[in-house]
C-alpha atoms as a PDB file:
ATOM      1  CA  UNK A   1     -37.884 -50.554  10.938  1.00  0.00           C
ATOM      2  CA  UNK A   2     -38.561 -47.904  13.146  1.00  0.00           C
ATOM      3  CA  UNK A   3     -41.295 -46.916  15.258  1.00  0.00           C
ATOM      4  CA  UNK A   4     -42.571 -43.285  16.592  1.00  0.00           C
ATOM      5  CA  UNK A   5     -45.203 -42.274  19.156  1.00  0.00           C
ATOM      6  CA  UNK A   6     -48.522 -41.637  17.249  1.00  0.00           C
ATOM      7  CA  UNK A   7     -48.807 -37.785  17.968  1.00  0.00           C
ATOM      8  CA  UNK A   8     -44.911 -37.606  16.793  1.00  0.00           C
ATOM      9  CA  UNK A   9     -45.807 -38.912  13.311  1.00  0.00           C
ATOM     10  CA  UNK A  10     -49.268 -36.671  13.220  1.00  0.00           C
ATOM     11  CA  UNK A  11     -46.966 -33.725  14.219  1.00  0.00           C
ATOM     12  CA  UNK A  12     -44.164 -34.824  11.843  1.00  0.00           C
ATOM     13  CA  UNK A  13     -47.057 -35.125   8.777  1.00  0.00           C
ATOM     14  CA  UNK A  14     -48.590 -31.898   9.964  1.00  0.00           C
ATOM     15  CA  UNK A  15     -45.543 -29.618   9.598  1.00  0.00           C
ATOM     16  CA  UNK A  16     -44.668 -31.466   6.054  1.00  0.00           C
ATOM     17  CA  UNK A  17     -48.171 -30.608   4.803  1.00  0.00           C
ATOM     18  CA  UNK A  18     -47.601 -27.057   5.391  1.00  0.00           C
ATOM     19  CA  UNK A  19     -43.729 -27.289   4.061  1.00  0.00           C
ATOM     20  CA  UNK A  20     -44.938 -28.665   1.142  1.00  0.00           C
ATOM     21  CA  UNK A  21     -47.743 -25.909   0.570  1.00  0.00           C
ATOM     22  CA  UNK A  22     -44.752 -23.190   1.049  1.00  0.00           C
ATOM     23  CA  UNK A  23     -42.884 -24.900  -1.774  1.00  0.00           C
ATOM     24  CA  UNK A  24     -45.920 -24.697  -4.004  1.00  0.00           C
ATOM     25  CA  UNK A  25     -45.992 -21.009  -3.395  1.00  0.00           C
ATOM     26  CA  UNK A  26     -42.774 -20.709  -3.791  1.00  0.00           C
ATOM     27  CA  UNK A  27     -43.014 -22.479  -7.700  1.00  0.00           C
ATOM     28  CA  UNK A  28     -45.804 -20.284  -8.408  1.00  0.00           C
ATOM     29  CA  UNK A  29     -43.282 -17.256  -7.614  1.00  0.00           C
ATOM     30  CA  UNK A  30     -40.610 -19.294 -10.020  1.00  0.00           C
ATOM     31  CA  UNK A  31     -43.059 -19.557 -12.622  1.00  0.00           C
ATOM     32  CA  UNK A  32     -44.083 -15.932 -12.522  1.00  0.00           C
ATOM     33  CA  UNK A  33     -39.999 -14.547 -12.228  1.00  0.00           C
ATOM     34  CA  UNK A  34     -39.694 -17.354 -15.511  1.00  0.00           C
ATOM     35  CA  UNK A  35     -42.407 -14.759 -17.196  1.00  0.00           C
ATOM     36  CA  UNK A  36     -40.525 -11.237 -16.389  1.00  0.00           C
ATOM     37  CA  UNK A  37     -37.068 -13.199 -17.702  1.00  0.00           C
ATOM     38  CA  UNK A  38     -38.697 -14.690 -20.997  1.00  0.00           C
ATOM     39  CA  UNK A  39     -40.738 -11.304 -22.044  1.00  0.00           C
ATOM     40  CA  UNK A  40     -37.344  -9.134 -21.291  1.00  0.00           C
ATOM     41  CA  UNK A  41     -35.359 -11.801 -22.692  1.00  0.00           C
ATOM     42  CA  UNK A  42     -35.436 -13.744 -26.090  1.00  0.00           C
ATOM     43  CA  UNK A  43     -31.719 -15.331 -26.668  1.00  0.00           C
ATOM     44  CA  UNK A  44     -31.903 -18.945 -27.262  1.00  0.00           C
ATOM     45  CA  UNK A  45     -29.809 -19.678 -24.682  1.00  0.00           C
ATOM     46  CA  UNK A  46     -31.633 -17.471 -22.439  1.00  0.00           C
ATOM     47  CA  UNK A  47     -34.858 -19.428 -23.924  1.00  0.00           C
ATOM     48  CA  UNK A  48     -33.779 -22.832 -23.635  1.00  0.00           C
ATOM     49  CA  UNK A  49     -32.545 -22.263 -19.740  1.00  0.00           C
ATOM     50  CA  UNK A  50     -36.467 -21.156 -19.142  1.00  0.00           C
ATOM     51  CA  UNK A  51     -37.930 -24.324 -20.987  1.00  0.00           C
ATOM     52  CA  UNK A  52     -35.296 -26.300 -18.663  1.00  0.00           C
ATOM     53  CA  UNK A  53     -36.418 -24.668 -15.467  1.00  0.00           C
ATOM     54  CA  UNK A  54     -40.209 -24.562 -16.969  1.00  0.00           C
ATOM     55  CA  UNK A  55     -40.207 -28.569 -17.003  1.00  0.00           C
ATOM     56  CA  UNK A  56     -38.279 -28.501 -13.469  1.00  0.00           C
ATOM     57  CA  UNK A  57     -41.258 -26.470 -12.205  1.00  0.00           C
ATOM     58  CA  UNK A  58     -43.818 -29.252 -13.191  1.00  0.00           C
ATOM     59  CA  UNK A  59     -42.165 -31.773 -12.167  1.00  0.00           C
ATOM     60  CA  UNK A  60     -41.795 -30.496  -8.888  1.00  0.00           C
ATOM     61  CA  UNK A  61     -45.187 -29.645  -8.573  1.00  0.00           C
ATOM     62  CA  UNK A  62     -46.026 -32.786  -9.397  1.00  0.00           C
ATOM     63  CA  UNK A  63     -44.040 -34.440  -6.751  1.00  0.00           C
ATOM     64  CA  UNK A  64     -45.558 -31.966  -4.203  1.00  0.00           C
ATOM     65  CA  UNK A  65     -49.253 -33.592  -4.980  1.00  0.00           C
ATOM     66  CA  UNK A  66     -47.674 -37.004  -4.769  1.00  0.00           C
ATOM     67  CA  UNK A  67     -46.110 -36.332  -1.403  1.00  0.00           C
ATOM     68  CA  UNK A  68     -49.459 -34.753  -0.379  1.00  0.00           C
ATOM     69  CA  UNK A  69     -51.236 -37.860  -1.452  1.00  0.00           C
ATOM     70  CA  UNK A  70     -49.194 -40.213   0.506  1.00  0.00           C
ATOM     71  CA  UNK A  71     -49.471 -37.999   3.649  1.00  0.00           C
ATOM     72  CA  UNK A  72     -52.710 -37.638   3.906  1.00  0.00           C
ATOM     73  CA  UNK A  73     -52.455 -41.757   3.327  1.00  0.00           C
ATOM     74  CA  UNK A  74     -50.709 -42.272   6.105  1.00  0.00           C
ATOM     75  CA  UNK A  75     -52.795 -39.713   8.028  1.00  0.00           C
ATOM     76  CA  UNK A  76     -55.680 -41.483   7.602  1.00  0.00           C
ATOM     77  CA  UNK A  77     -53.438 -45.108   8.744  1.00  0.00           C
ATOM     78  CA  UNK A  78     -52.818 -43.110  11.876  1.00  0.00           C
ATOM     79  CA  UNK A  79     -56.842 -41.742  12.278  1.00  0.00           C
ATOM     80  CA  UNK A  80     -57.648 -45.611  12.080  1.00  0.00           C
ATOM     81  CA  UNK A  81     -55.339 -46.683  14.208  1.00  0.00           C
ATOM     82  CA  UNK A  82     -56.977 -44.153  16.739  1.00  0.00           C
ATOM     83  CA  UNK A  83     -60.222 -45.266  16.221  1.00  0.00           C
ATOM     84  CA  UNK A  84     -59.601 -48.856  15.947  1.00  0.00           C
ATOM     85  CA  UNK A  85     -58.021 -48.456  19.711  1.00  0.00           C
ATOM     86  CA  UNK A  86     -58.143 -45.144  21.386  1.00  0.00           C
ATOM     87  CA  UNK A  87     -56.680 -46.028  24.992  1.00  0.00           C
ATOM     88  CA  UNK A  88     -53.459 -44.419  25.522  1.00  0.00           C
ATOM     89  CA  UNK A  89     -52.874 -42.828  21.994  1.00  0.00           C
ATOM     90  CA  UNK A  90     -50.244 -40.600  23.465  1.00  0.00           C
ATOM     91  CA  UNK A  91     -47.981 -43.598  24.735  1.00  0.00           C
ATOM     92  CA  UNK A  92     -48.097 -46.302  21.891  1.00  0.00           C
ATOM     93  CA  UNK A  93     -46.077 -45.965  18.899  1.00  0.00           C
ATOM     94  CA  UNK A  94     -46.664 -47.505  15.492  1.00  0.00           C
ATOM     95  CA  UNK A  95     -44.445 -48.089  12.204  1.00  0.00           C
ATOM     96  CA  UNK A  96     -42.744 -45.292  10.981  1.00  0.00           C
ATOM     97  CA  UNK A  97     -43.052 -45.209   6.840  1.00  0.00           C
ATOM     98  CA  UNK A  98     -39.513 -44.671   5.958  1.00  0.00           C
ATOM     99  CA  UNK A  99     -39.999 -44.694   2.477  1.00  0.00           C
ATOM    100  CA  UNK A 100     -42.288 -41.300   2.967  1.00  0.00           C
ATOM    101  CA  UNK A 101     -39.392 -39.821   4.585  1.00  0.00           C
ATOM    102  CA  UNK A 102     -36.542 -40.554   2.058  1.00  0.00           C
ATOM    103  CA  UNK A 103     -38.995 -39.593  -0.511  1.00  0.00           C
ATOM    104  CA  UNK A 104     -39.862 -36.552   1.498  1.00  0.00           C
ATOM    105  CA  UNK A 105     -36.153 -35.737   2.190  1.00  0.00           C
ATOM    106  CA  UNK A 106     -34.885 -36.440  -1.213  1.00  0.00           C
ATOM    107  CA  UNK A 107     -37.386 -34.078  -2.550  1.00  0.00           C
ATOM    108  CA  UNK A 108     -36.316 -31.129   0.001  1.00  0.00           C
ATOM    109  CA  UNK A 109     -32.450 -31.866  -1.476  1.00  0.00           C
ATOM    110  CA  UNK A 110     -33.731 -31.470  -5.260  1.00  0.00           C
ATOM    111  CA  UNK A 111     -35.948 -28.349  -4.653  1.00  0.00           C
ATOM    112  CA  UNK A 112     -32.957 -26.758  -2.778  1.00  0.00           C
ATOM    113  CA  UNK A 113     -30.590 -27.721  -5.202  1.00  0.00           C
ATOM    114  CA  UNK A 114     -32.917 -26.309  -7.839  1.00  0.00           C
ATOM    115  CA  UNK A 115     -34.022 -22.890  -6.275  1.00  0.00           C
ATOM    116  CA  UNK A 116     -30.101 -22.688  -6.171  1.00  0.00           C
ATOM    117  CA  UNK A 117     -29.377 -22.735  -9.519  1.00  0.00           C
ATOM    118  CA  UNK A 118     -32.755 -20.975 -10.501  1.00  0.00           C
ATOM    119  CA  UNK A 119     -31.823 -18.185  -8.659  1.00  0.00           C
ATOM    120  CA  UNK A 120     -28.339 -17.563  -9.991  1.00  0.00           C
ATOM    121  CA  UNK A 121     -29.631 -18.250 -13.799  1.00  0.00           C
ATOM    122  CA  UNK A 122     -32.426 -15.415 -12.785  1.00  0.00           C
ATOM    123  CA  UNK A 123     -29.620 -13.025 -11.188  1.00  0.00           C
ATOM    124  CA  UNK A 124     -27.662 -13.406 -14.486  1.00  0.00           C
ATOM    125  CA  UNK A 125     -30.236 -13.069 -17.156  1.00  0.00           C
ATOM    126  CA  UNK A 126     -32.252  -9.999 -14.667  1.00  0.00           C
END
């Protein structure tokens, strides 16, 4: 268990929100660079690499609007815990959800680890 101050976590959520919308963008720039490399590009090897990086895409995307969901989840813990007591909110500290974060963190590893080895299939084929 751990706990942090309530404006940490609000913070913390805040800066992830906006992480997470820069990795969106940054799919939608995959997806388009998987375009030039297919229409320039028809091996099958070449083909099957884009399909493999196509599903990679989605599925990251898809983990992005999960992640979102549960933030603004435990935003919303964190509003009511405001409301249901606003004295001192700067000074009391509540239950950190470290599932979010390994979820959070794991997913930063895998999107690094793939815009790694998107980038060097793109540099390649390009």
């Amino acid at each position: 268990m751990s706990e942090k101050y309530l404006n940490e976590l609000h913070k913390e959520y805040s800066q992830w929100n906006k992480d997470l919308g820069f990795y969106a963008d940054e799919l939608a720039t995959f997806n388009h660079r998987l375009e030039e490399i297919i229409t320039s590009n028809t091996k099958t090897e070449v083909t099957s690499q884009v399909e493999h990086f196509q599903n990679q895409f989605i599925r990251q995307k898809e983990v992005i609007d999960i992640l979102k969901h549960d933030l603004n989840a435990e935003e919303a813990k964190l509003v009511a815990n405001v409301k249901a007591n606003n004295v001192a909110t700067d000074h009391r500290k509540t239950e950190e959800n470290l599932k979010l974060v390994d979820q959070y963190e794991t997913f930063k590893k895998i999107f690094t680890e793939l815009k790694e080895e998107f980038t060097q299939f793109a540099a390649k084929v390009m």
